[in-house]
C-alpha atoms as a PDB file:
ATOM      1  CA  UNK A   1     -20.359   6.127  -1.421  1.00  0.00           C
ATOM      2  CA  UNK A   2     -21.464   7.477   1.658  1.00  0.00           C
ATOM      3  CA  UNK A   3     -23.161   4.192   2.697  1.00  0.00           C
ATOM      4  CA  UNK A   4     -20.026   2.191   1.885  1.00  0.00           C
ATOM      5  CA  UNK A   5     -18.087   0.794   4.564  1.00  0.00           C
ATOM      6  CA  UNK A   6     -14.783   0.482   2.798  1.00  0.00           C
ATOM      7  CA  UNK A   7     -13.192   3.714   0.886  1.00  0.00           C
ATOM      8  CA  UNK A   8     -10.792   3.942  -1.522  1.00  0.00           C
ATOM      9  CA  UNK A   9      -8.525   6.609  -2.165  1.00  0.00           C
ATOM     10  CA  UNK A  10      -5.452   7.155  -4.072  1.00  0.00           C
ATOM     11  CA  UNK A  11      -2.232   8.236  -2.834  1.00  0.00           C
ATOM     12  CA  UNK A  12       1.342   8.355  -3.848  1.00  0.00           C
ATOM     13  CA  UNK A  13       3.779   5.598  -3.257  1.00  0.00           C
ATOM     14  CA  UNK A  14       6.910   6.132  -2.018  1.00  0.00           C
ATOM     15  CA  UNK A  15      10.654   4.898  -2.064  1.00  0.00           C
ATOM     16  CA  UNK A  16      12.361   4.017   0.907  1.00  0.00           C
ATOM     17  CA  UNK A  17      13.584   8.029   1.551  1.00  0.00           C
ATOM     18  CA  UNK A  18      10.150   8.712   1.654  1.00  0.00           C
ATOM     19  CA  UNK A  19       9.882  10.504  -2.202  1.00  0.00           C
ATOM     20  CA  UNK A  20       7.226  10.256  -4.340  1.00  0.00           C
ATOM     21  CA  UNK A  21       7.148   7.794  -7.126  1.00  0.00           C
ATOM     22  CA  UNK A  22       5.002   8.712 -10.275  1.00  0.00           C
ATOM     23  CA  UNK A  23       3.072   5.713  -9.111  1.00  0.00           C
ATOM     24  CA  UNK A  24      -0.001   6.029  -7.565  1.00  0.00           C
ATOM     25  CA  UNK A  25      -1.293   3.192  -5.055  1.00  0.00           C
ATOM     26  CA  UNK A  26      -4.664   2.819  -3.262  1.00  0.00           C
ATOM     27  CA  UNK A  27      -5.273   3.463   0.265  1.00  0.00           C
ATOM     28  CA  UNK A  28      -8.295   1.213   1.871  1.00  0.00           C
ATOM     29  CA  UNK A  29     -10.117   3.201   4.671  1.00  0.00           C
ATOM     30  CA  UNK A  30     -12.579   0.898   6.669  1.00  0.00           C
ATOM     31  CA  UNK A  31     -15.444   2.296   8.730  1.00  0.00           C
ATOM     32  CA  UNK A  32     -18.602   0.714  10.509  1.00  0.00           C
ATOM     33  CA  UNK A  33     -19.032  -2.944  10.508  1.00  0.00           C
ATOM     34  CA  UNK A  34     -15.762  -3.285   8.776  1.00  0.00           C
ATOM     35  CA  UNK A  35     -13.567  -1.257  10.257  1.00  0.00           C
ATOM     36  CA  UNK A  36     -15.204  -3.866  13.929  1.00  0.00           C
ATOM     37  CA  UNK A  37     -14.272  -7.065  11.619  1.00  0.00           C
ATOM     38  CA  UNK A  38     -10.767  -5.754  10.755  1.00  0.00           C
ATOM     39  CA  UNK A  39      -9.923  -5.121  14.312  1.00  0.00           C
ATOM     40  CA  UNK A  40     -11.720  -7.413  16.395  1.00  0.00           C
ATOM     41  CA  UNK A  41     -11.655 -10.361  14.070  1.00  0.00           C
ATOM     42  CA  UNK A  42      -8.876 -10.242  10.949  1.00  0.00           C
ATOM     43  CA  UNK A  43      -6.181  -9.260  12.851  1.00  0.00           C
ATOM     44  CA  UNK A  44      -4.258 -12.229  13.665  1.00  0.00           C
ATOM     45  CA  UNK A  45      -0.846 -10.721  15.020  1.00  0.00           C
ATOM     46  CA  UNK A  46       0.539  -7.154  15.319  1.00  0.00           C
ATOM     47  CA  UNK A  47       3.835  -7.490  16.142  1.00  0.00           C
ATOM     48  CA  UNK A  48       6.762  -4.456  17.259  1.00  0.00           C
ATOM     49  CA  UNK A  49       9.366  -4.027  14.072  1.00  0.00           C
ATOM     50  CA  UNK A  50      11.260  -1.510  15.954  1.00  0.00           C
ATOM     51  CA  UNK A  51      14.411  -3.343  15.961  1.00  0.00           C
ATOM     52  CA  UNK A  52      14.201  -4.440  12.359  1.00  0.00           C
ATOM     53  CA  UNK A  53      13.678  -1.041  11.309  1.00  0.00           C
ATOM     54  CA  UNK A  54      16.922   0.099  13.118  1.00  0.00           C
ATOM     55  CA  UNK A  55      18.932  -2.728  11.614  1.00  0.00           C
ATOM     56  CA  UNK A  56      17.599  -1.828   8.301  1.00  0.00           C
ATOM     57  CA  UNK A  57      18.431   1.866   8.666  1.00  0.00           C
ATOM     58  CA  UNK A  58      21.929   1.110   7.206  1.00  0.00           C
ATOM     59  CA  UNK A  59      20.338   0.459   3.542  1.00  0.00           C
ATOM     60  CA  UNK A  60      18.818   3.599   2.966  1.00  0.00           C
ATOM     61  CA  UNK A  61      21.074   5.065   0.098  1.00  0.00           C
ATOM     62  CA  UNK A  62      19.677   4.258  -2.754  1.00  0.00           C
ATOM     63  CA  UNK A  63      22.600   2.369  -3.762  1.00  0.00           C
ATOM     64  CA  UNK A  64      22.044   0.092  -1.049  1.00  0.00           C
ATOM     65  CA  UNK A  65      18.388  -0.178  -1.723  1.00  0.00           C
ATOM     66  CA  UNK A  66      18.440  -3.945  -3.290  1.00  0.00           C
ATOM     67  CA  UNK A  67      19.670  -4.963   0.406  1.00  0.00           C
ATOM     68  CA  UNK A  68      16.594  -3.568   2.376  1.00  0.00           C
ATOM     69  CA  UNK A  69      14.219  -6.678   3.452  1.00  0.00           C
ATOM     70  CA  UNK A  70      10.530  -5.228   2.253  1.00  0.00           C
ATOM     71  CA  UNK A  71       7.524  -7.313   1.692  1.00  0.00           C
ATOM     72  CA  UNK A  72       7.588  -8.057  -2.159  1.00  0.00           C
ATOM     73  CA  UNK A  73       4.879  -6.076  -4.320  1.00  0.00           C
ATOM     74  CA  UNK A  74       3.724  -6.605  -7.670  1.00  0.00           C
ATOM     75  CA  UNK A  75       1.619  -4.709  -9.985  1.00  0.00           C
ATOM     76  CA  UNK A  76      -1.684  -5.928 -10.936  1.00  0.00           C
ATOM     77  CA  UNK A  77      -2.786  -5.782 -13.798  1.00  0.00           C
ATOM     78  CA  UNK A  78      -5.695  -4.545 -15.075  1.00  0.00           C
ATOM     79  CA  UNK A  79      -7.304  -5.616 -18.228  1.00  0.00           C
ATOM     80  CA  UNK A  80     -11.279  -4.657 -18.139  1.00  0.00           C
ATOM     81  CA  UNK A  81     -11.781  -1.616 -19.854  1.00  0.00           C
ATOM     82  CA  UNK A  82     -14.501  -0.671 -17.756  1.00  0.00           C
ATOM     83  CA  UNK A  83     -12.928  -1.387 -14.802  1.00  0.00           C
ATOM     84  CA  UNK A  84      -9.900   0.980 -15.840  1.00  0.00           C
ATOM     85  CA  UNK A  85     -12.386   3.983 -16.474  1.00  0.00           C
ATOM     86  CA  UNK A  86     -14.410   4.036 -13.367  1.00  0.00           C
ATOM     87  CA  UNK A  87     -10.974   3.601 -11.554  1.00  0.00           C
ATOM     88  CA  UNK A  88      -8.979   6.374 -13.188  1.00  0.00           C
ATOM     89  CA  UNK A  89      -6.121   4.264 -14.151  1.00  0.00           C
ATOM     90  CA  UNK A  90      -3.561   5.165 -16.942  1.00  0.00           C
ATOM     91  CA  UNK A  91      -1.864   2.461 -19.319  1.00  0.00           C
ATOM     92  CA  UNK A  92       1.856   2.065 -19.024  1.00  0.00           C
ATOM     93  CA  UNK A  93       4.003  -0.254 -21.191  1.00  0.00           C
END
């Protein structure tokens, strides 16, 4: 692991008030040849959401939450036994 030049690491996800969900999600952190790629070579844009953000602001109840724009996620889901061991996942229905 030490070697490795990408790290994962498990964190909580969170709703748009910033709570924790139950949920876990991973976090990616890049180092060494990598981390140079990632920022020299796979970025292709980094733009400045400031404004969106602002104009979003007004959806932050959670009653509102179904208006906020957010990039769409879906779960993934994992079905090798193996794989969910050495990751530390849990089964939900």
């Amino acid at each position: 692991m030490k070697r490795s030049s990408v790290r994962v690491q498990w964190d909580p996800d969170h709703n748009p008030m910033g709570e924790k969900f139950e949920r876990r999600v991973i976090q990616l952190g890049l180092r060494g040849e990598t981390l140079r790629n990632y920022s020299r070579d796979w970025i292709v844009k980094i733009e400045n959401i400031t404004e969106f953000v602002q104009q979003q602001r007004i959806y932050r109840e959670p009653s509102k939450w179904t208006d906020l724009i957010t990039p769409k996620e879906n779960v993934y889901p994992v079905e090798n036994s193996e794989i969910i061991h050495k990751l530390g996942l849990s089964i939900r229905d």
